[in-house]
C-alpha atoms as a PDB file:
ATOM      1  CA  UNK A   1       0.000   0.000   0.000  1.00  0.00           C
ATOM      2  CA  UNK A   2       2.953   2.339   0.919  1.00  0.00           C
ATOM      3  CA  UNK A   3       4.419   1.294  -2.913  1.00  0.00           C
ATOM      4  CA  UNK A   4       1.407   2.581  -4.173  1.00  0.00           C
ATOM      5  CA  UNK A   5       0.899   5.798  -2.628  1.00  0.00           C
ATOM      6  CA  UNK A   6       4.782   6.559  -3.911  1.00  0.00           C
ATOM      7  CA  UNK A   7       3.339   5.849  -7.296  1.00  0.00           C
ATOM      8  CA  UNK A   8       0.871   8.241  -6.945  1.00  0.00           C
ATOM      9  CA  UNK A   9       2.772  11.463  -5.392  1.00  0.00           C
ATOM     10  CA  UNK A  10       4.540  10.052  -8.439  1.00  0.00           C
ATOM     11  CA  UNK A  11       1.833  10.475 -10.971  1.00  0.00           C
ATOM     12  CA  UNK A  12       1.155  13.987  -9.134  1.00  0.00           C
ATOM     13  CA  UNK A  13       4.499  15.588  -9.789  1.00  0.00           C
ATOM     14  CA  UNK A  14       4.787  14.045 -13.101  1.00  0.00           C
ATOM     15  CA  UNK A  15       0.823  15.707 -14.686  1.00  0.00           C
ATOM     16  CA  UNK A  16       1.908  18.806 -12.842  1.00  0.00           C
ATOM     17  CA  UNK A  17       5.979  19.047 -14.508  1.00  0.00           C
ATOM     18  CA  UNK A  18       5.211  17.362 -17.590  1.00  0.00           C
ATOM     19  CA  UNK A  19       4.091  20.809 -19.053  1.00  0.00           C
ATOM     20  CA  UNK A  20       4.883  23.403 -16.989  1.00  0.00           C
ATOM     21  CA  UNK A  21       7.987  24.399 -18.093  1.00  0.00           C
ATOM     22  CA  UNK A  22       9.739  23.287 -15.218  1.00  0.00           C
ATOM     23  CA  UNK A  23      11.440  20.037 -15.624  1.00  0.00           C
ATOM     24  CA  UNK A  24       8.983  16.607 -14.867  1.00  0.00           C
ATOM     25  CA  UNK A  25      12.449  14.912 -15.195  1.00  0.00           C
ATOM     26  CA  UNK A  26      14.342  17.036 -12.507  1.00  0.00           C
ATOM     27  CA  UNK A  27      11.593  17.179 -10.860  1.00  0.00           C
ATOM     28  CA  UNK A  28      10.615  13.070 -10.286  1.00  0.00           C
ATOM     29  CA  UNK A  29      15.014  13.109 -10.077  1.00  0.00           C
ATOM     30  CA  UNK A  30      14.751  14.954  -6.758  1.00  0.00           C
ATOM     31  CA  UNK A  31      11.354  13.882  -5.652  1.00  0.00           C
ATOM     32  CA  UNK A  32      13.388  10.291  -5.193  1.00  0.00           C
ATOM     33  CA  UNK A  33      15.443  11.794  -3.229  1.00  0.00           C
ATOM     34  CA  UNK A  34      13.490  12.102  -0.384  1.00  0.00           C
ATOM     35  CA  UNK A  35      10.325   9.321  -1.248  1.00  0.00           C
ATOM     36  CA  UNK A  36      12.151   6.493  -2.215  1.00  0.00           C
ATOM     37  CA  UNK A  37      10.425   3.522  -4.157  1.00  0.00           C
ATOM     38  CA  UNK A  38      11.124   0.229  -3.037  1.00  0.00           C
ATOM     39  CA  UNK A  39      12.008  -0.934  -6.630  1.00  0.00           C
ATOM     40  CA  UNK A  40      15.207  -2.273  -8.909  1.00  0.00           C
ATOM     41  CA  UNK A  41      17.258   0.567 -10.242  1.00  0.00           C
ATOM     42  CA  UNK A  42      16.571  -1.036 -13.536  1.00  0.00           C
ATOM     43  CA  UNK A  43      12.611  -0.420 -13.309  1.00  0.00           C
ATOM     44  CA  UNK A  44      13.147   3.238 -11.750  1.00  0.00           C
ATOM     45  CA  UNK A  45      14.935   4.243 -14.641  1.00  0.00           C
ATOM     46  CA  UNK A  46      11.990   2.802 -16.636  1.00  0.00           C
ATOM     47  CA  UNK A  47       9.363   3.925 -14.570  1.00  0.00           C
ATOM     48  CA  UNK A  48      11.254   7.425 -15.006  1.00  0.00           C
ATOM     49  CA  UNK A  49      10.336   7.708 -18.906  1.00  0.00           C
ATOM     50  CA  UNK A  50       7.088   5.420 -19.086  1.00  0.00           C
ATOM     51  CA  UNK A  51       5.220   6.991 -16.653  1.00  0.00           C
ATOM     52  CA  UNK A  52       4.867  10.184 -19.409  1.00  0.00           C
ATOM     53  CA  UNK A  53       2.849   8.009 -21.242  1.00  0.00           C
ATOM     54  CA  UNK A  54      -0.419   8.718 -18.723  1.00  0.00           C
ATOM     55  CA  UNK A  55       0.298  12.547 -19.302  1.00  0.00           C
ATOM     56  CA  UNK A  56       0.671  11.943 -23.430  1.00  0.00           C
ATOM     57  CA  UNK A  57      -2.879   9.922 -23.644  1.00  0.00           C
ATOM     58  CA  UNK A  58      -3.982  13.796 -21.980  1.00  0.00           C
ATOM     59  CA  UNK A  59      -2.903  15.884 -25.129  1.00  0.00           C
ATOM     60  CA  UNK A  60      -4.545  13.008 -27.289  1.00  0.00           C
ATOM     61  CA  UNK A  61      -7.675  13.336 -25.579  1.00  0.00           C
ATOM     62  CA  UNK A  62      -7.572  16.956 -25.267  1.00  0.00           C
ATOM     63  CA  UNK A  63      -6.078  18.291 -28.818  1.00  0.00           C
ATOM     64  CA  UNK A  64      -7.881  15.069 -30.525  1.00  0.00           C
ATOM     65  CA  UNK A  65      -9.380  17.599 -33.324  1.00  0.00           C
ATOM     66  CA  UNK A  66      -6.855  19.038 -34.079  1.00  0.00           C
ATOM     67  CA  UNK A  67      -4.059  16.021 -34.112  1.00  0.00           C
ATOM     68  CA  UNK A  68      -6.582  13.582 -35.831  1.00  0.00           C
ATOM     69  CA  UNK A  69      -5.741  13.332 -39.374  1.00  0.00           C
ATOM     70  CA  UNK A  70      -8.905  11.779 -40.471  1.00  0.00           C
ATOM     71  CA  UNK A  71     -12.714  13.198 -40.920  1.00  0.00           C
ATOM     72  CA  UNK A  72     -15.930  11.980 -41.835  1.00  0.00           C
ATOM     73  CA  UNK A  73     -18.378  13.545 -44.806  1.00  0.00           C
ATOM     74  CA  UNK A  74     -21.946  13.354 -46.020  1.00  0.00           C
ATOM     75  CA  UNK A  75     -21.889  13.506 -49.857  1.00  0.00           C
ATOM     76  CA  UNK A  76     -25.862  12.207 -50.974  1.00  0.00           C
ATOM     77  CA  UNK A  77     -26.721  11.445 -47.752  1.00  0.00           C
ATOM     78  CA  UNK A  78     -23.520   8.774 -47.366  1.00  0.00           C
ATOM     79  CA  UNK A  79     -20.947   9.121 -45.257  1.00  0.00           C
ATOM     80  CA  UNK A  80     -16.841   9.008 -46.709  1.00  0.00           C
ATOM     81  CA  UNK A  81     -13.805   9.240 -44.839  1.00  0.00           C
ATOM     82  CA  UNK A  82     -11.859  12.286 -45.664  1.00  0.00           C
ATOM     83  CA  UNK A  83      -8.274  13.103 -45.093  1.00  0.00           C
ATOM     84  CA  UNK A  84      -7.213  16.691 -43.684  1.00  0.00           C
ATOM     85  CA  UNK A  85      -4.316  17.549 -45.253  1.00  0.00           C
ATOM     86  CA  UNK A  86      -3.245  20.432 -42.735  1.00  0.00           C
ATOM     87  CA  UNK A  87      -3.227  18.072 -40.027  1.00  0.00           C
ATOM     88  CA  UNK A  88      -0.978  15.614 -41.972  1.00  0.00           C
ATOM     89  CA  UNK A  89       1.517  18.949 -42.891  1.00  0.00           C
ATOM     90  CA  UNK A  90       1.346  19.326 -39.292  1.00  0.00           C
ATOM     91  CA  UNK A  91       2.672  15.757 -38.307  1.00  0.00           C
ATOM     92  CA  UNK A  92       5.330  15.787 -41.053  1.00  0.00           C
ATOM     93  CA  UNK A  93       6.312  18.625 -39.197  1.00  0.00           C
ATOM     94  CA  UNK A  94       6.430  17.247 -36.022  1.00  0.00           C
ATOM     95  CA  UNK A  95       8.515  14.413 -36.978  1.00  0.00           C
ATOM     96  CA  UNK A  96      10.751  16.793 -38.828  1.00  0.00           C
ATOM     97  CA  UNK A  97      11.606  18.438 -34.812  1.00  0.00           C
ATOM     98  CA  UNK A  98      11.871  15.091 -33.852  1.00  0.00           C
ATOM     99  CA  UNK A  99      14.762  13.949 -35.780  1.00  0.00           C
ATOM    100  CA  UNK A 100      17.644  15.769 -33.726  1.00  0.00           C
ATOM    101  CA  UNK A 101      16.904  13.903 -30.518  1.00  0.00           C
ATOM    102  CA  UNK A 102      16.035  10.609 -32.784  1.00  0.00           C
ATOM    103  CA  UNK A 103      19.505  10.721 -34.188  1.00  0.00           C
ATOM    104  CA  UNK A 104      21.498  11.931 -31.301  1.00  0.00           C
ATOM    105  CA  UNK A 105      19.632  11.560 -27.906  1.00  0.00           C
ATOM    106  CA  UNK A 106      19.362   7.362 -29.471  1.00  0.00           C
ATOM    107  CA  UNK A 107      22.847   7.224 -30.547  1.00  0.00           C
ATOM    108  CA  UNK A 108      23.787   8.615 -27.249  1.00  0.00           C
ATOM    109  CA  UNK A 109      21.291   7.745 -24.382  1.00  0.00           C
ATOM    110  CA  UNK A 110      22.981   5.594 -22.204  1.00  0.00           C
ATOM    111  CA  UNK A 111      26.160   8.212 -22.069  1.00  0.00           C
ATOM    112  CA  UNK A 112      23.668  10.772 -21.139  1.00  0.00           C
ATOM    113  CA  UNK A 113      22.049   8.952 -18.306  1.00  0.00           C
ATOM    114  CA  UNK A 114      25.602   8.494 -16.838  1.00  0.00           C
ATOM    115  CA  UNK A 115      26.944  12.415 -17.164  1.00  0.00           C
ATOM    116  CA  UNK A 116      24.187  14.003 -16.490  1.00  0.00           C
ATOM    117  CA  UNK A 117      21.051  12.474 -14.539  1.00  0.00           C
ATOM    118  CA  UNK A 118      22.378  13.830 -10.899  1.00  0.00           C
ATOM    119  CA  UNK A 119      20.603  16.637  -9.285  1.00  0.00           C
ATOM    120  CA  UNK A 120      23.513  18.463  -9.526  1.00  0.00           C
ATOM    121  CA  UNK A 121      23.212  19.170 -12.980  1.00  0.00           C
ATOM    122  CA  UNK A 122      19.173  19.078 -12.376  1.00  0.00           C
ATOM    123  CA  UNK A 123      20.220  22.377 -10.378  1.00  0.00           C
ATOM    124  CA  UNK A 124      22.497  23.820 -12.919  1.00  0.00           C
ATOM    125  CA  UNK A 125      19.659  23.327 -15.557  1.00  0.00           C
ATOM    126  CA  UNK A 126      17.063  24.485 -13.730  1.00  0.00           C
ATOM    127  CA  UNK A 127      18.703  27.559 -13.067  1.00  0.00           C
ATOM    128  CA  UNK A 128      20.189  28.427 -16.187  1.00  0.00           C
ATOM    129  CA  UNK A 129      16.493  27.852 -18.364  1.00  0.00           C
ATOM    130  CA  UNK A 130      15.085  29.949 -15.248  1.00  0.00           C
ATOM    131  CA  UNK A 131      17.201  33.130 -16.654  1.00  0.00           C
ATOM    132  CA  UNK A 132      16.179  32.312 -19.827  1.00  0.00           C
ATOM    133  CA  UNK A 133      12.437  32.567 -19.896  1.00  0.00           C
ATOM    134  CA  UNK A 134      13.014  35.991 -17.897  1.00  0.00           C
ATOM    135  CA  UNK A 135      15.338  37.594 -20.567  1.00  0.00           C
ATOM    136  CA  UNK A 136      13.379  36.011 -23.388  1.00  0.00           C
ATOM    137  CA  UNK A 137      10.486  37.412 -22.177  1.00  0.00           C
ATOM    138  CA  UNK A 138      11.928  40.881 -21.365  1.00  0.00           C
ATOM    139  CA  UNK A 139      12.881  40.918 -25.153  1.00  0.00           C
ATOM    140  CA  UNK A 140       9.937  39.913 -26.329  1.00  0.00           C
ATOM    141  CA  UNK A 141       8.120  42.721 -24.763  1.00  0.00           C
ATOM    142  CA  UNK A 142       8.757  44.975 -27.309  1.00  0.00           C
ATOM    143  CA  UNK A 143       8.279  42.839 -29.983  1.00  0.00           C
ATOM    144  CA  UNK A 144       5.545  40.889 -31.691  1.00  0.00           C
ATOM    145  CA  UNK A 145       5.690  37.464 -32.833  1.00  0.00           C
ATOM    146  CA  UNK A 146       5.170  36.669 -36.547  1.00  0.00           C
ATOM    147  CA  UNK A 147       3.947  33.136 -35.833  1.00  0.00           C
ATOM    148  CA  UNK A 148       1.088  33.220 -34.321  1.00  0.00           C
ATOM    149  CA  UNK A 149      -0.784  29.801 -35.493  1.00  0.00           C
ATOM    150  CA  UNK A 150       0.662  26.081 -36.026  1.00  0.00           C
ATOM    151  CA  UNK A 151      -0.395  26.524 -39.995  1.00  0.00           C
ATOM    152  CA  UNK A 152       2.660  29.372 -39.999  1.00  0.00           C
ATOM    153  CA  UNK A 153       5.417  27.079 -38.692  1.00  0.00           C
ATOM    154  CA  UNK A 154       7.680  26.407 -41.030  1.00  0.00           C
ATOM    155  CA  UNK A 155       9.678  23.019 -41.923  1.00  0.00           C
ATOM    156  CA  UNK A 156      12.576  25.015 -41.007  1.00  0.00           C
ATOM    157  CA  UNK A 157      11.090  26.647 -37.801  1.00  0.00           C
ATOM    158  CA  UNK A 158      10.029  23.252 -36.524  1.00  0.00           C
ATOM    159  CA  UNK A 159      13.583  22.334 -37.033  1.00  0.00           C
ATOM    160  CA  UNK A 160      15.190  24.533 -35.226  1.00  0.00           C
ATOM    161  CA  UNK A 161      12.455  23.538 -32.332  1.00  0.00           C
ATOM    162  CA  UNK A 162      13.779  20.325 -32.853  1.00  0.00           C
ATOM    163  CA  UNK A 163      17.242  21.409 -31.812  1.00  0.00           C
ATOM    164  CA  UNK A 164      16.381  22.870 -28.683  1.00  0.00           C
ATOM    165  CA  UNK A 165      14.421  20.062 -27.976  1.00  0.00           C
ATOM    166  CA  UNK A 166      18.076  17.841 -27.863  1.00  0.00           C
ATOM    167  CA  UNK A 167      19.295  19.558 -24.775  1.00  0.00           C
ATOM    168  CA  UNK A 168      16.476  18.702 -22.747  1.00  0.00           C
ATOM    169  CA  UNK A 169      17.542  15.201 -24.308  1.00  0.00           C
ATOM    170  CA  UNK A 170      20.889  15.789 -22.866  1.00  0.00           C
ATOM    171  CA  UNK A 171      20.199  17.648 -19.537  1.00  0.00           C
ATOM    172  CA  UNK A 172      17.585  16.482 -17.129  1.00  0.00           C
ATOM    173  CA  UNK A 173      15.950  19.370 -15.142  1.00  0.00           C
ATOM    174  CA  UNK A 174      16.239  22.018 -18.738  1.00  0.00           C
ATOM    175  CA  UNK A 175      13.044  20.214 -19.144  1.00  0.00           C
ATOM    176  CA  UNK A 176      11.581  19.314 -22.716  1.00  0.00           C
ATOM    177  CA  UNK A 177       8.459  21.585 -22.882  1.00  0.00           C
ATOM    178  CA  UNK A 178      10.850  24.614 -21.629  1.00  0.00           C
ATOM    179  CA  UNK A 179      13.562  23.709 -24.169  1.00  0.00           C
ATOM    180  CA  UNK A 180      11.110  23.958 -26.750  1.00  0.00           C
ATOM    181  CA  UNK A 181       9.104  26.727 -25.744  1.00  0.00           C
ATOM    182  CA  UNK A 182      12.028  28.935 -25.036  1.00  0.00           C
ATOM    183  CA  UNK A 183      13.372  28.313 -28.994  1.00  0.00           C
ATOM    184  CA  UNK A 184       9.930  28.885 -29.990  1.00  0.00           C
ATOM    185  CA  UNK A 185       9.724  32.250 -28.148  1.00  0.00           C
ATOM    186  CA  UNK A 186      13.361  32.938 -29.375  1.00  0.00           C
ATOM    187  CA  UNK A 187      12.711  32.856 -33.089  1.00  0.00           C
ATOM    188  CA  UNK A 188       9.002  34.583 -32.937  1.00  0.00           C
ATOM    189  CA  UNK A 189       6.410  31.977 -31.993  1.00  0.00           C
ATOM    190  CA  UNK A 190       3.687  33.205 -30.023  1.00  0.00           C
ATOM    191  CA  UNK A 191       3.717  31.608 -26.371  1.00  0.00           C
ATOM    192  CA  UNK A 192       0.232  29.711 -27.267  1.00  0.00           C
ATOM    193  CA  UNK A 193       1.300  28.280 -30.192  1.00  0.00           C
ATOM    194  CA  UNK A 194       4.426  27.442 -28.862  1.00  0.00           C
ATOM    195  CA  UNK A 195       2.588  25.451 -26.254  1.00  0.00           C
ATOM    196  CA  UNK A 196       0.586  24.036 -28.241  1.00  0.00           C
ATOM    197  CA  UNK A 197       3.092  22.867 -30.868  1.00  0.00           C
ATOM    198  CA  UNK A 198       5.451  21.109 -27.724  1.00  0.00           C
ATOM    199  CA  UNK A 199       2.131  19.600 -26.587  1.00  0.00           C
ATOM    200  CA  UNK A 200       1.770  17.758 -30.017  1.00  0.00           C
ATOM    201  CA  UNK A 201       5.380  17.460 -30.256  1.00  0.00           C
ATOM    202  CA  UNK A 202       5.592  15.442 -27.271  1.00  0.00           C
ATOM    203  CA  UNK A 203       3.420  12.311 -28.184  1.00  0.00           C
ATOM    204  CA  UNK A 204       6.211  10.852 -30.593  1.00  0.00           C
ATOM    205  CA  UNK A 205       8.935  11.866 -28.714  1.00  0.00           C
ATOM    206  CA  UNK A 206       7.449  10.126 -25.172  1.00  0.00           C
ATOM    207  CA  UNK A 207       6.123   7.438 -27.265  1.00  0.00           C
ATOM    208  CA  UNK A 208       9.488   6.590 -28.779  1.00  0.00           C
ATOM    209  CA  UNK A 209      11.260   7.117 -25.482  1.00  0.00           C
ATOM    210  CA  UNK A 210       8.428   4.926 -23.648  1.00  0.00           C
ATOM    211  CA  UNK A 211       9.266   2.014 -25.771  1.00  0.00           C
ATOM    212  CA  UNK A 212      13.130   2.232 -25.964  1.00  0.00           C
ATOM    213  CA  UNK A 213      12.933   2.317 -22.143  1.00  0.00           C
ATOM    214  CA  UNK A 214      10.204  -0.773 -22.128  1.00  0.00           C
ATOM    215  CA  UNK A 215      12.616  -2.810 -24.650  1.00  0.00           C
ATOM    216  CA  UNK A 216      15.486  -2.449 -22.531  1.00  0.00           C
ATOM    217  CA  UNK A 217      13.993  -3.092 -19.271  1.00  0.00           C
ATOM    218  CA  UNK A 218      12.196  -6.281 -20.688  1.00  0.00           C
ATOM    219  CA  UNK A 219       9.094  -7.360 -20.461  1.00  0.00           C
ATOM    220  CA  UNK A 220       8.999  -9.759 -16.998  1.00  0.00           C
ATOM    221  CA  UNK A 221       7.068  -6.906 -14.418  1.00  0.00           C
ATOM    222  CA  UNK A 222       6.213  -8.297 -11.495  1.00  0.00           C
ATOM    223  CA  UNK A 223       2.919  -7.951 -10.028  1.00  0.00           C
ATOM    224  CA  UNK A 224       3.917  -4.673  -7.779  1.00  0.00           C
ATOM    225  CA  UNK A 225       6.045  -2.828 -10.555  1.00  0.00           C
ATOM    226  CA  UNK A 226       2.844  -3.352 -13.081  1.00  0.00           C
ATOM    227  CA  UNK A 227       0.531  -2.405 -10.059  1.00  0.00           C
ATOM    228  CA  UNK A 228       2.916   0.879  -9.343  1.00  0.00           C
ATOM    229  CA  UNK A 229       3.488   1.526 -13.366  1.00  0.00           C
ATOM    230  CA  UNK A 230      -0.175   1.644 -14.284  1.00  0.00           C
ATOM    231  CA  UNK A 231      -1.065   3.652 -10.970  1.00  0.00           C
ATOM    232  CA  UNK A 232       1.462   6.633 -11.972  1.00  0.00           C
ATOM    233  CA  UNK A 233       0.798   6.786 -15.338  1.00  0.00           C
ATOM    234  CA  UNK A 234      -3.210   6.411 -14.516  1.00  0.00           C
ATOM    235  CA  UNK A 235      -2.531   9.400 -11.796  1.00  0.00           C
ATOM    236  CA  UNK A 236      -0.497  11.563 -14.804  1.00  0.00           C
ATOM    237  CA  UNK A 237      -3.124  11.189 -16.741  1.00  0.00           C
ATOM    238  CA  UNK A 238      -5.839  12.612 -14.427  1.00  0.00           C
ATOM    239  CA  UNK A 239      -3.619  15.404 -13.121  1.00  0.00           C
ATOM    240  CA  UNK A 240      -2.705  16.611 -16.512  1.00  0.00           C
ATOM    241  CA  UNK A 241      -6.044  17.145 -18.445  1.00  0.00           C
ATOM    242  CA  UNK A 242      -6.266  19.956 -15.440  1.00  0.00           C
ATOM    243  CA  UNK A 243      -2.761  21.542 -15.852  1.00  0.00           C
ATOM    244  CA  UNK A 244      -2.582  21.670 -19.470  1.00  0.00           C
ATOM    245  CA  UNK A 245      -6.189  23.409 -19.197  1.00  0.00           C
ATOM    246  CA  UNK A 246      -4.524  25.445 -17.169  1.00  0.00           C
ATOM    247  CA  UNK A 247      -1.719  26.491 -19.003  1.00  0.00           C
ATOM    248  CA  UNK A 248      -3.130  27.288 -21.699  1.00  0.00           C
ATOM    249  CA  UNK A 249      -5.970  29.433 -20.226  1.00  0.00           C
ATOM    250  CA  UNK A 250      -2.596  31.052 -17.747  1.00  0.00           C
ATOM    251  CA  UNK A 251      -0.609  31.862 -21.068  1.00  0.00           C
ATOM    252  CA  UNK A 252      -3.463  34.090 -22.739  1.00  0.00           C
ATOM    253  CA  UNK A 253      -3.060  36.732 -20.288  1.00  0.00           C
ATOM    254  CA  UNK A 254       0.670  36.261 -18.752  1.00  0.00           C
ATOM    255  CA  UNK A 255       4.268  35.038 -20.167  1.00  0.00           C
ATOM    256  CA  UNK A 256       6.564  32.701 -18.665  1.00  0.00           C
ATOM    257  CA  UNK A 257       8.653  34.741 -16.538  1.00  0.00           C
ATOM    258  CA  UNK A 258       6.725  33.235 -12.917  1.00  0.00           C
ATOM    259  CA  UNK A 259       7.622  29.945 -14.381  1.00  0.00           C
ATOM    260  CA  UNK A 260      11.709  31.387 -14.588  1.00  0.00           C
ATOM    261  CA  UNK A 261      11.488  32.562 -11.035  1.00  0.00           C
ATOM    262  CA  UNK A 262      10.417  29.227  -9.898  1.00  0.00           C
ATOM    263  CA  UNK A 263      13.517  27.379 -11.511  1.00  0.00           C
ATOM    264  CA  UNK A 264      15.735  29.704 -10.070  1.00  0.00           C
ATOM    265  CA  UNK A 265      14.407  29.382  -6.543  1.00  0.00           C
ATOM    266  CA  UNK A 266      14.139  25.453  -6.470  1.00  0.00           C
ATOM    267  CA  UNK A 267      17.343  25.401  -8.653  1.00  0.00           C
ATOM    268  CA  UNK A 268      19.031  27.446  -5.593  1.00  0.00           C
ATOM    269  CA  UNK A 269      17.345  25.046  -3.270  1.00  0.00           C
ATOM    270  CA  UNK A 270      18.300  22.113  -4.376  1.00  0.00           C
ATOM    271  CA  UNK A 271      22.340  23.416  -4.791  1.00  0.00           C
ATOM    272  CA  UNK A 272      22.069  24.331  -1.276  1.00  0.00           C
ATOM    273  CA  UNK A 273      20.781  20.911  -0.449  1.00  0.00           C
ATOM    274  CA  UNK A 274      23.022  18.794  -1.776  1.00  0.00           C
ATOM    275  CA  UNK A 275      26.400  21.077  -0.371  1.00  0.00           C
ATOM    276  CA  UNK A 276      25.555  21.561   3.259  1.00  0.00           C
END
């Protein structure tokens, strides 16, 4: 019972982090610090990744019309399937910001686990993204972005997304929504459709990172670690149909900067932790 109450504080930090810009990673990192599940190392790293699944099967539900590529039509009073192309431009694009952490997070996973997944560089990246949404958003004052719907992004714009995408690959606690959002905000998306664009953004990426994690851990759960998996993830789920309805309501009328703030502090908090 104890097990399963972990998994859902768990599931709680991870629908909360997963897209604030704030670091889920970092975040579940430190969290084990102090709540502890009574688990193999090999699952916790597992349990790290898969658990985002619960908190992808959110964006499905909630962005379904505008991620589902396929429609329905009365022509003569019969119904035809219909394909919508913008929705299919869309995904091409999404797998086209996909392909730097494909190629090098992949080719370079387990090296990046061992460098970097340490709360000490958790801190570091916390930090340094912190300062980052505050001066991006300081610039941006005085400016106005020039994409300001998902139709406008570019092959070349979701590319460059893409890119900053890879360090949150690299360094847990930069966290992957804040990676992308702060290139997004960099080179003139609008912070709604930046949101919006790492939401969709995210379902290959934690799919494809869900099952690379799954593969290598195997398939022979016991009981417990199936009964904690499916809890979290369950919990995620739940948790993040509220924040991302959040979010998105918060960004229409304020910018990131509170988000910053808070990466500094716990950033701060968590150096001072871990040296006296």
């Amino acid at each position: 019972m104890i097990e399963i109450l972990k998994a859902i504080l768990f599931g709680i930090v991870e629908g909360i982090t997963e897209w604030l810009p704030i670091s889920s990673t970092g975040h579940m990192i430190l969290l084990n610090e102090f709540v502890t599940l009574d688990v193999s190392e090999e699952f916790w790293e597992m349990f790290l990744v898969v658990i985002q699944l619960g908190a992808i099967l959110a964006v499905v539900l909630l962005f379904w019309n505008q991620i589902f590529p396929f429609g329905v039509k009365r022509h003569n009073f019969k119904r035809r399937v219909c394909i919508k192309k913008d929705i299919f431009v869309l995904w091409f694009k999404v797998l086209v910001a996909c392909v730097p952490a494909a190629v090098i997070g992949l080719a370079f996973d387990d090296v990046f686990d061992a460098l970097f997944y340490n709360p000490w560089c958790v801190a570091v990246a916390l930090i340094v993204f912190g300062v980052a949404f505050i001066l991006i958003e300081d610039r941006n004052k005085k400016m106005q972005p020039h994409i300001t719907s998902l139709e406008q992004i570019t092959y070349r714009t979701a590319l460059l997304i893409g890119f900053f995408q890879l360090i949150a690959a690299i360094f847990p606690g930069t966290s992957r929504s804040g990676a992308t959002i702060v290139g997004a905000l960099l080179i003139g998306v609008s912070r709604t459709v930046a949101a919006e664009f790492t939401f969709v953004l995210a379902i290959p990426v934690m799919l494809g990172a869900s099952l690379l994690k799954v593969v290598k851990f195997g398939f022979s759960f016991t009981g417990m670690e199936l009964t904690i998996l499916f809890v979290g993830m369950i919990v995620a789920f739940l948790v993040s149909v509220f924040v991302i309805r959040f979010l998105m309501s918060y960004i229409k009328k304020h910018d990131f900067k509170v988000f910053g703030w808070y990466r500094i502090i716990l950033g701060i908090m968590v150096l001072a932790y871990f040296i006296f």
